[in-house]
N, C-alpha and C. Protein backbone atom coordinates (compact mmCIF):
# COMPACT_ATOMS: atom_id res chain seq x y z
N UNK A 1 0.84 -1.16 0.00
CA UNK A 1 0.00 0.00 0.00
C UNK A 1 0.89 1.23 0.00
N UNK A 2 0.51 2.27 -0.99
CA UNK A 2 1.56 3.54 -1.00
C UNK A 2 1.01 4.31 0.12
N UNK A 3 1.65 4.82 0.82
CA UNK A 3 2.13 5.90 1.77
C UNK A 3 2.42 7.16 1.30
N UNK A 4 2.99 7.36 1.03
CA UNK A 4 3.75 8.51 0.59
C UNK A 4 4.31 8.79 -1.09
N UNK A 5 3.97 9.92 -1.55
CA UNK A 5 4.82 10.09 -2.83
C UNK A 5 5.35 11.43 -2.43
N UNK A 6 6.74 12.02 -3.03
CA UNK A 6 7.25 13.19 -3.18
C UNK A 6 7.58 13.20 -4.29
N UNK A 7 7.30 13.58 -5.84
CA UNK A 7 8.22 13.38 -7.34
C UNK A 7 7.71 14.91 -7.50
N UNK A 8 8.65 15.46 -8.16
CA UNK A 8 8.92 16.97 -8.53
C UNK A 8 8.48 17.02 -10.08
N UNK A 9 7.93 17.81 -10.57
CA UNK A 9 7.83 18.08 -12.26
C UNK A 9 8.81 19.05 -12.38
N UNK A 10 9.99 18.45 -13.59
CA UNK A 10 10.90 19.54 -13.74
C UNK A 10 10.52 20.29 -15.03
N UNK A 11 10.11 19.49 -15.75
CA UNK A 11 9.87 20.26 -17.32
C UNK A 11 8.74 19.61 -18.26
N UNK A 12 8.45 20.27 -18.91
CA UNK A 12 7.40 20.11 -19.42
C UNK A 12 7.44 18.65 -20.85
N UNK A 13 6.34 18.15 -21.11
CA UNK A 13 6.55 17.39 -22.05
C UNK A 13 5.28 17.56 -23.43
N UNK A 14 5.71 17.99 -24.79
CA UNK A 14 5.04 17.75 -25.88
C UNK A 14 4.03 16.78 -25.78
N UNK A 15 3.19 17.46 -26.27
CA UNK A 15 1.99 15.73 -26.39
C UNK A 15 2.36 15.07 -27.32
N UNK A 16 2.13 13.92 -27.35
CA UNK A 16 2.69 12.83 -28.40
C UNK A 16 3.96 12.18 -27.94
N UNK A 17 4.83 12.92 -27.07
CA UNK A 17 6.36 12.37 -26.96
C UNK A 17 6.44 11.56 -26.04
N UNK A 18 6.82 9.86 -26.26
CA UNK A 18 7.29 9.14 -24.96
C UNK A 18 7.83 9.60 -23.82
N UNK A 19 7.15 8.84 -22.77
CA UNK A 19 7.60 8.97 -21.42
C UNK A 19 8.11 7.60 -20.52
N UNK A 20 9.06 7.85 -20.10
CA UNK A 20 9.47 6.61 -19.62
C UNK A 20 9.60 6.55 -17.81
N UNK A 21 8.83 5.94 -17.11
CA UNK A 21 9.15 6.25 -15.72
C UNK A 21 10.00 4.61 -14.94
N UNK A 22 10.85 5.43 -14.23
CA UNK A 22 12.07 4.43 -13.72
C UNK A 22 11.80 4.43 -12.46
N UNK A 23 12.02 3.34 -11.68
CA UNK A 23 11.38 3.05 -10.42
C UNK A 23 12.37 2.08 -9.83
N UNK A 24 13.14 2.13 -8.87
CA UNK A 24 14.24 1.58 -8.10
C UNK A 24 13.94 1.34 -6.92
N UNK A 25 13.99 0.15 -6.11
CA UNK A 25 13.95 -0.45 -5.02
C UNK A 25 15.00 0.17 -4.13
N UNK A 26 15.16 0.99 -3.21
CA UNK A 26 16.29 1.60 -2.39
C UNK A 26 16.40 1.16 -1.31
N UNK A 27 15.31 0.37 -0.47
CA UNK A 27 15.83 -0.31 0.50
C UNK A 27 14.56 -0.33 1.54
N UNK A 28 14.40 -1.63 2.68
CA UNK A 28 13.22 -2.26 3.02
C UNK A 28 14.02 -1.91 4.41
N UNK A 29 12.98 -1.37 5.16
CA UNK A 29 12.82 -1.65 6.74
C UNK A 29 12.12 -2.30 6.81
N UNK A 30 11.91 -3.43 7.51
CA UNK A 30 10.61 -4.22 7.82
C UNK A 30 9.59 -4.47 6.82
N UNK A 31 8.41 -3.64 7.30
CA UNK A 31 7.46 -3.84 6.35
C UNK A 31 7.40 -2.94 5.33
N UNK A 32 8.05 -1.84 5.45
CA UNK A 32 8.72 -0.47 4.57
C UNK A 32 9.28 -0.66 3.54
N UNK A 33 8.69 0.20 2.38
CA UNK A 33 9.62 -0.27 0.87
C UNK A 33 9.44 0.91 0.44
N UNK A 34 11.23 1.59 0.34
CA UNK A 34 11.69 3.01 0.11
C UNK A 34 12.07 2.22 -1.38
N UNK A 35 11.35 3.81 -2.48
CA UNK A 35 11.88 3.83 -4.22
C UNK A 35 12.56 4.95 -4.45
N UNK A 36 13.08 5.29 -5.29
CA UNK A 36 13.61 6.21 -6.07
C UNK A 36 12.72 5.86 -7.14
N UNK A 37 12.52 7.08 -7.55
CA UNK A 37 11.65 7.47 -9.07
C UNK A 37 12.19 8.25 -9.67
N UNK A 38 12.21 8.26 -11.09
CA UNK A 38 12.71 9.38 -12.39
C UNK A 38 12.07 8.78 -13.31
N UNK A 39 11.35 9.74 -14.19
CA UNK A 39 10.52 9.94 -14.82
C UNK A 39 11.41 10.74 -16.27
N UNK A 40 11.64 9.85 -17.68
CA UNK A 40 11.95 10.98 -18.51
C UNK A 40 11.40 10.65 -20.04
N UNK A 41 11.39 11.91 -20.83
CA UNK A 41 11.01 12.28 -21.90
C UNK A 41 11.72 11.62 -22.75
N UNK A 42 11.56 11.96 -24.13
CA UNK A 42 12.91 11.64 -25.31
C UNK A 42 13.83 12.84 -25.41
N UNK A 43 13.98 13.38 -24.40
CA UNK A 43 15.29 14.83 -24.04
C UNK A 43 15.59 14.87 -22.87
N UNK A 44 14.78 14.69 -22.01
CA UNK A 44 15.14 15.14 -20.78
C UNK A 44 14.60 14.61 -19.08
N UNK A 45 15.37 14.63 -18.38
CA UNK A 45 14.78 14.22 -17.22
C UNK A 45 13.48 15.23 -16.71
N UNK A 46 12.42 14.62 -16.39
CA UNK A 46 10.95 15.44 -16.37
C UNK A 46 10.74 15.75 -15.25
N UNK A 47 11.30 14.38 -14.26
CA UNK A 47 10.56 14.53 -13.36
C UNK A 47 11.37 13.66 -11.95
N UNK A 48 11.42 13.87 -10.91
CA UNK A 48 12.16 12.25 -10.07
C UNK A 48 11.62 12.87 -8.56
N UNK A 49 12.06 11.98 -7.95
CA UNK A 49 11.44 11.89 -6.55
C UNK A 49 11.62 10.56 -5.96
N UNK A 50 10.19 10.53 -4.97
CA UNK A 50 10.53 9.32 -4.08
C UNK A 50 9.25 8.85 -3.38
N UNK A 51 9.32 7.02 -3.59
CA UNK A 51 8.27 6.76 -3.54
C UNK A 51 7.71 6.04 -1.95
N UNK A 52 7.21 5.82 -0.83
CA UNK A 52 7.34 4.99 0.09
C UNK A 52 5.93 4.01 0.16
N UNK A 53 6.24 2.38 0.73
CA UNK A 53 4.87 1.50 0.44
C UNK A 53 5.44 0.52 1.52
N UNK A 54 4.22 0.28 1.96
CA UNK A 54 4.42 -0.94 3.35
C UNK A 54 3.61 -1.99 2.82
N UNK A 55 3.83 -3.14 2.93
CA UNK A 55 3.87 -4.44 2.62
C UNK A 55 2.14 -4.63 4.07
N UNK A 56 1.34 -5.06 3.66
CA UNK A 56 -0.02 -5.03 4.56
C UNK A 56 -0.49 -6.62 4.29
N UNK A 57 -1.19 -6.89 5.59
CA UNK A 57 -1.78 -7.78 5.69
C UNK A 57 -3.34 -7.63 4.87
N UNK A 58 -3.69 -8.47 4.21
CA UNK A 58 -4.81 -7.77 3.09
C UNK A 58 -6.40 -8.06 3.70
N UNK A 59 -6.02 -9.39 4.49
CA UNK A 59 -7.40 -9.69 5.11
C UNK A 59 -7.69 -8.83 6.10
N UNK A 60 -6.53 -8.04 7.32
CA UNK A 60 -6.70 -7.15 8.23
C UNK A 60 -7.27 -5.85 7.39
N UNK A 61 -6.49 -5.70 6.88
CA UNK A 61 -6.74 -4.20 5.80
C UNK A 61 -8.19 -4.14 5.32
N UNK A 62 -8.58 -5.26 4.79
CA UNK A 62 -10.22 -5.09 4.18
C UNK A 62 -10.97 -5.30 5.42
N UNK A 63 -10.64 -6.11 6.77
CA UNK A 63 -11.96 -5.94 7.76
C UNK A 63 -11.96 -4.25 8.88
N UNK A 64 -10.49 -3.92 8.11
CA UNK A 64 -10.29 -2.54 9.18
C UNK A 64 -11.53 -1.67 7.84
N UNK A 65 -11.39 -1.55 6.86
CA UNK A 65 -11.84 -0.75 5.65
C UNK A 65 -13.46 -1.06 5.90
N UNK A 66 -13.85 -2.45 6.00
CA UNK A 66 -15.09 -2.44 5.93
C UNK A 66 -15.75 -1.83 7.23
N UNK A 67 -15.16 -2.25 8.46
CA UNK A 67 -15.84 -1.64 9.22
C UNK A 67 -15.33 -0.59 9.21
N UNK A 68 -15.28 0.84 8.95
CA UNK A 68 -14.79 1.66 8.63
C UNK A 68 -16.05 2.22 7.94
N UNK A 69 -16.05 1.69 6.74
CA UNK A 69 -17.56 2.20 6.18
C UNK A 69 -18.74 2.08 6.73
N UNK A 70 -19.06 0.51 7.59
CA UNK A 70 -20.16 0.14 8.03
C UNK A 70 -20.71 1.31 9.27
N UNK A 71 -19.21 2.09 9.65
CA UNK A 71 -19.32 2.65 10.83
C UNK A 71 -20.01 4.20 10.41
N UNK A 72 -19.38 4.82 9.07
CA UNK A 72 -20.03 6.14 8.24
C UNK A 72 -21.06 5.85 8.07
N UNK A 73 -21.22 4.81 7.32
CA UNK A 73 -22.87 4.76 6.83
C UNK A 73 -24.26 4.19 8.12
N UNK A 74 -23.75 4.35 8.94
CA UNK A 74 -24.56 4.00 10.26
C UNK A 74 -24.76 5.53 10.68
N UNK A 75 -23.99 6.59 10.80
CA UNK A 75 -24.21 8.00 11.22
C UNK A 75 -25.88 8.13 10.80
């Protein structure tokens, strides 16, 4: 599940012109998964930053989510 994004727009891109986005594994705490991102055109670097995502239990995650809603839509 993403957490966090920080990626910067450095320059602009033509419509029509490929874009290529690069995405690097930088390193795991625990359940933590730090990226590096760069993002580029057919000239130039566009864009880069940094990505963060924690590794989740999916069955906890959907009964925290559902009751979550069950709990709004009861107001």
């Amino acid at each position: 599940m993403g957490t966090r994004i920080d990626i910067t727009h450095d320059a602009p891109t033509p419509e029509g012109m490929n874009v290529v986005a690069r995405v690097r594994l930088e390193r795991v705490a625990g359940r933590r998964l730090f990226f590096e991102v760069q993002v580029d055109d057919e000239v130039e670097t566009i864009g880069r930053g940094h990505h963060e995502r924690y590794v989740i239990d999916r069955k906890r995650f959907d009964a925290r989510t559902i009751g979550k809603f069950e709990h709004s839509v009861r107001r």
